[in-house]
Protein backbone atom coordinates (compact mmCIF):
# COMPACT_ATOMS: atom_id res chain seq x y z
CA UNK A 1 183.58 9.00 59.73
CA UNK A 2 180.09 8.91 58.02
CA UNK A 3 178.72 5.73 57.15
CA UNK A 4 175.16 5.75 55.22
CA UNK A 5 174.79 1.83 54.34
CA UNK A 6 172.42 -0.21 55.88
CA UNK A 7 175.11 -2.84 56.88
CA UNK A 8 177.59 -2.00 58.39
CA UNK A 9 181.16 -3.56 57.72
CA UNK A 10 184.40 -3.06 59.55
CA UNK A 11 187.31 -4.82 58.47
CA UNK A 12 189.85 -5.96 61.45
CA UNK A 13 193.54 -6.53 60.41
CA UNK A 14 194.07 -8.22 63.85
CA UNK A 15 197.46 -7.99 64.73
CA UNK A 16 198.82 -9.31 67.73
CA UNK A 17 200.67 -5.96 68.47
CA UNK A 18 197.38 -4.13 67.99
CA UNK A 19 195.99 -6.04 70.50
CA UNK A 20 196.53 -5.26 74.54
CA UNK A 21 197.60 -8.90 75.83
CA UNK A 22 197.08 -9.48 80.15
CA UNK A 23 198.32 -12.59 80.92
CA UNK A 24 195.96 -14.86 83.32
CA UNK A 25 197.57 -17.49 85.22
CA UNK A 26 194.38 -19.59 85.71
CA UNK A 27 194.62 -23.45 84.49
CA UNK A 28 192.80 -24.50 81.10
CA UNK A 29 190.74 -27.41 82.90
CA UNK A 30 187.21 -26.38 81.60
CA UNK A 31 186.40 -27.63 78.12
CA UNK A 32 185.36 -24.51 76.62
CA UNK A 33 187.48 -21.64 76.93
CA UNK A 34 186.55 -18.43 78.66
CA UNK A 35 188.15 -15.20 79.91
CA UNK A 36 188.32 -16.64 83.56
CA UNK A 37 190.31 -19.78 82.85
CA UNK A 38 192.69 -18.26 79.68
CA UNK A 39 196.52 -18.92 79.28
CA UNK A 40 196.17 -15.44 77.42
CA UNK A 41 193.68 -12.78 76.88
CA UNK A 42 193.40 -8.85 75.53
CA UNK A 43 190.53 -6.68 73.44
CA UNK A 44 190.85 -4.81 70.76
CA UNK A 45 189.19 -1.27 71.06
CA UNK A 46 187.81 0.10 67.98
CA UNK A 47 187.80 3.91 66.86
CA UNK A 48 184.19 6.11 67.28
CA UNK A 49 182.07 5.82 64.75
CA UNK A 50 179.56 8.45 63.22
CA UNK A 51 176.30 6.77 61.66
CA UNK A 52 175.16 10.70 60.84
CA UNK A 53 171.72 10.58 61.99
CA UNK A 54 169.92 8.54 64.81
CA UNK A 55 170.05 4.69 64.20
CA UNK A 56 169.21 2.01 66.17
CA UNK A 57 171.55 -1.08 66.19
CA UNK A 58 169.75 -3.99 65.63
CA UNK A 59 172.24 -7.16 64.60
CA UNK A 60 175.99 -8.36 64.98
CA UNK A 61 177.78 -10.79 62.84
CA UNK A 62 181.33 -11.67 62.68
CA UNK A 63 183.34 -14.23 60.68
CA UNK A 64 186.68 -15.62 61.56
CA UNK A 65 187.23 -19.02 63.11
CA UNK A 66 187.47 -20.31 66.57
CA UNK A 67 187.67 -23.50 68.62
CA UNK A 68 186.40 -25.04 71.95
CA UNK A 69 189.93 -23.77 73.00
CA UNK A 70 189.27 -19.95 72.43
CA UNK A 71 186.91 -17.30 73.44
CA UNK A 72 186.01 -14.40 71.39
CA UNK A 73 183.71 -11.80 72.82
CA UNK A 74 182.40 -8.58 71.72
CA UNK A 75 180.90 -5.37 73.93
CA UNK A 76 179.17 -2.17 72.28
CA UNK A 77 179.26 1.25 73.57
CA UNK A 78 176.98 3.82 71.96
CA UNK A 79 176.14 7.57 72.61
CA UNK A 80 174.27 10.42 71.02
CA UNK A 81 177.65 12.58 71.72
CA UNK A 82 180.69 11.97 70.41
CA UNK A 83 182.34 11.91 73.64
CA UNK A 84 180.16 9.27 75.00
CA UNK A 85 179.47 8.51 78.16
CA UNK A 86 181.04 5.03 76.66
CA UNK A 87 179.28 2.06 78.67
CA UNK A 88 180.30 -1.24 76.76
CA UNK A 89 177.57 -4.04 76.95
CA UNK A 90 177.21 -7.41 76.40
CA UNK A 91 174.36 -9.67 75.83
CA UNK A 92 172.11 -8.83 78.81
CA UNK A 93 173.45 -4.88 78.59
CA UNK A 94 175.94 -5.49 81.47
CA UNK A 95 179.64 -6.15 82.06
CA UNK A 96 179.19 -9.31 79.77
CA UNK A 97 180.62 -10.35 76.24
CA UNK A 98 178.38 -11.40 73.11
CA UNK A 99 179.81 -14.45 72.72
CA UNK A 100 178.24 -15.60 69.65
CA UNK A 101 179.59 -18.27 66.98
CA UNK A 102 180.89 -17.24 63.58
CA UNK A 103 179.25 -16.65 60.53
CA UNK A 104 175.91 -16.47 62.67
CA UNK A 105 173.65 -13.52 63.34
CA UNK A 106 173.24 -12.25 67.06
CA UNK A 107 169.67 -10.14 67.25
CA UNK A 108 169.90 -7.60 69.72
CA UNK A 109 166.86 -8.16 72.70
CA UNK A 110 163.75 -5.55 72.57
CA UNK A 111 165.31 -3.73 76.09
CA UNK A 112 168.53 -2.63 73.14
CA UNK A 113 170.06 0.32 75.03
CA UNK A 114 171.83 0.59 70.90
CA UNK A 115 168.18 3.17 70.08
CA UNK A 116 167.91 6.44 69.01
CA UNK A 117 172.36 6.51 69.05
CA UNK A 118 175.15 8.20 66.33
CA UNK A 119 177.88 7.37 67.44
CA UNK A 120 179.02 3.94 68.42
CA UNK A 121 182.52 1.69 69.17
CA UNK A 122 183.03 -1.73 70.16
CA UNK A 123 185.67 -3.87 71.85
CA UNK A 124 186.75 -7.43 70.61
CA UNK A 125 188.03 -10.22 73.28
CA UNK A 126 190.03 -12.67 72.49
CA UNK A 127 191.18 -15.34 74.53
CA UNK A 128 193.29 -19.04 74.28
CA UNK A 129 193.29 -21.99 76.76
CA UNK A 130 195.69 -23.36 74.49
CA UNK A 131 199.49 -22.68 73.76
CA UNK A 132 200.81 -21.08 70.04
CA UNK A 133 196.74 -20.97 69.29
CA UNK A 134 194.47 -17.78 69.02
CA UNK A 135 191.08 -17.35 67.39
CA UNK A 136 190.69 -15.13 64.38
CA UNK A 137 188.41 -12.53 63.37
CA UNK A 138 188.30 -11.13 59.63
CA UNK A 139 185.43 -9.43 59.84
CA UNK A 140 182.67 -7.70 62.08
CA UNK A 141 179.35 -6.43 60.41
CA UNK A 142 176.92 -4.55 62.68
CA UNK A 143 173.51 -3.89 61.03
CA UNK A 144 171.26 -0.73 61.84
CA UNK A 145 168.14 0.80 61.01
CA UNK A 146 165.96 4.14 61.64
């Protein structure tokens, strides 16, 4: 897929069967909901794709809605081969989560590992501490420049 805009939207049609669910047993006693202390938890994987030239990514945004009672996370993995290596990365370019709030823009840090990359995919957590409740996401838009 070749993408030449300067923002970058993907459109998620979240589905609950799209998604790969791993239940967690752990009690709901913290007031803010993380993936440690879920009732229920999964990520959603997204497809490679092919910015056709070297970028740099530079912002996330996502919109959707979410309460004290859910968690929704995101990692990147980017590579200058389509076959990766495929090392997903949080905030501080680790086994973490961006965990940012809707309808606000997360800035990637100056140490971005995201440089000089083509081709990119993400992964989307979601989590509930609360029973028949999940967040939502509608929309992820990842910006990029030269």
């Amino acid at each position: 897929m070749k993408i030449g805009y300067k923002k970058l939207k993907i459109f998620l049609g979240l589905a609950i069967s799209s998604l790969f669910f791993l239940p967690n047993n752990l009690s709901s006693s913290q007031n803010v909901c993380q993936l440690d202390n879920a009732l229920n938890y999964g990520y959603l994987e997204s497809v490679v794709f092919d910015l056709g030239d070297e970028y740099q990514i530079t912002k996330l945004k996502w919109q959707g809605e979410k309460t004290d009672k859910h968690f929704v996370g995101f990692q990147l993995a980017s590579s200058l081969d389509y076959n990766g290596p495929w090392l997903f990365y949080g905030k501080s370019f680790f086994n973490d989560y961006i965990d940012h709030p809707p309808f606000k823009i997360y800035s990637f840090q100056s140490d971005n590992p995201h440089k000089n990359i083509r081709y990119f995919k993400y992964r989307v957590y979601l989590a509930t501490c609360e029973e028949f409740s999940s967040p939502e996401v509608e929309k992820i838009i990842l910006y990029y420049r030269k």
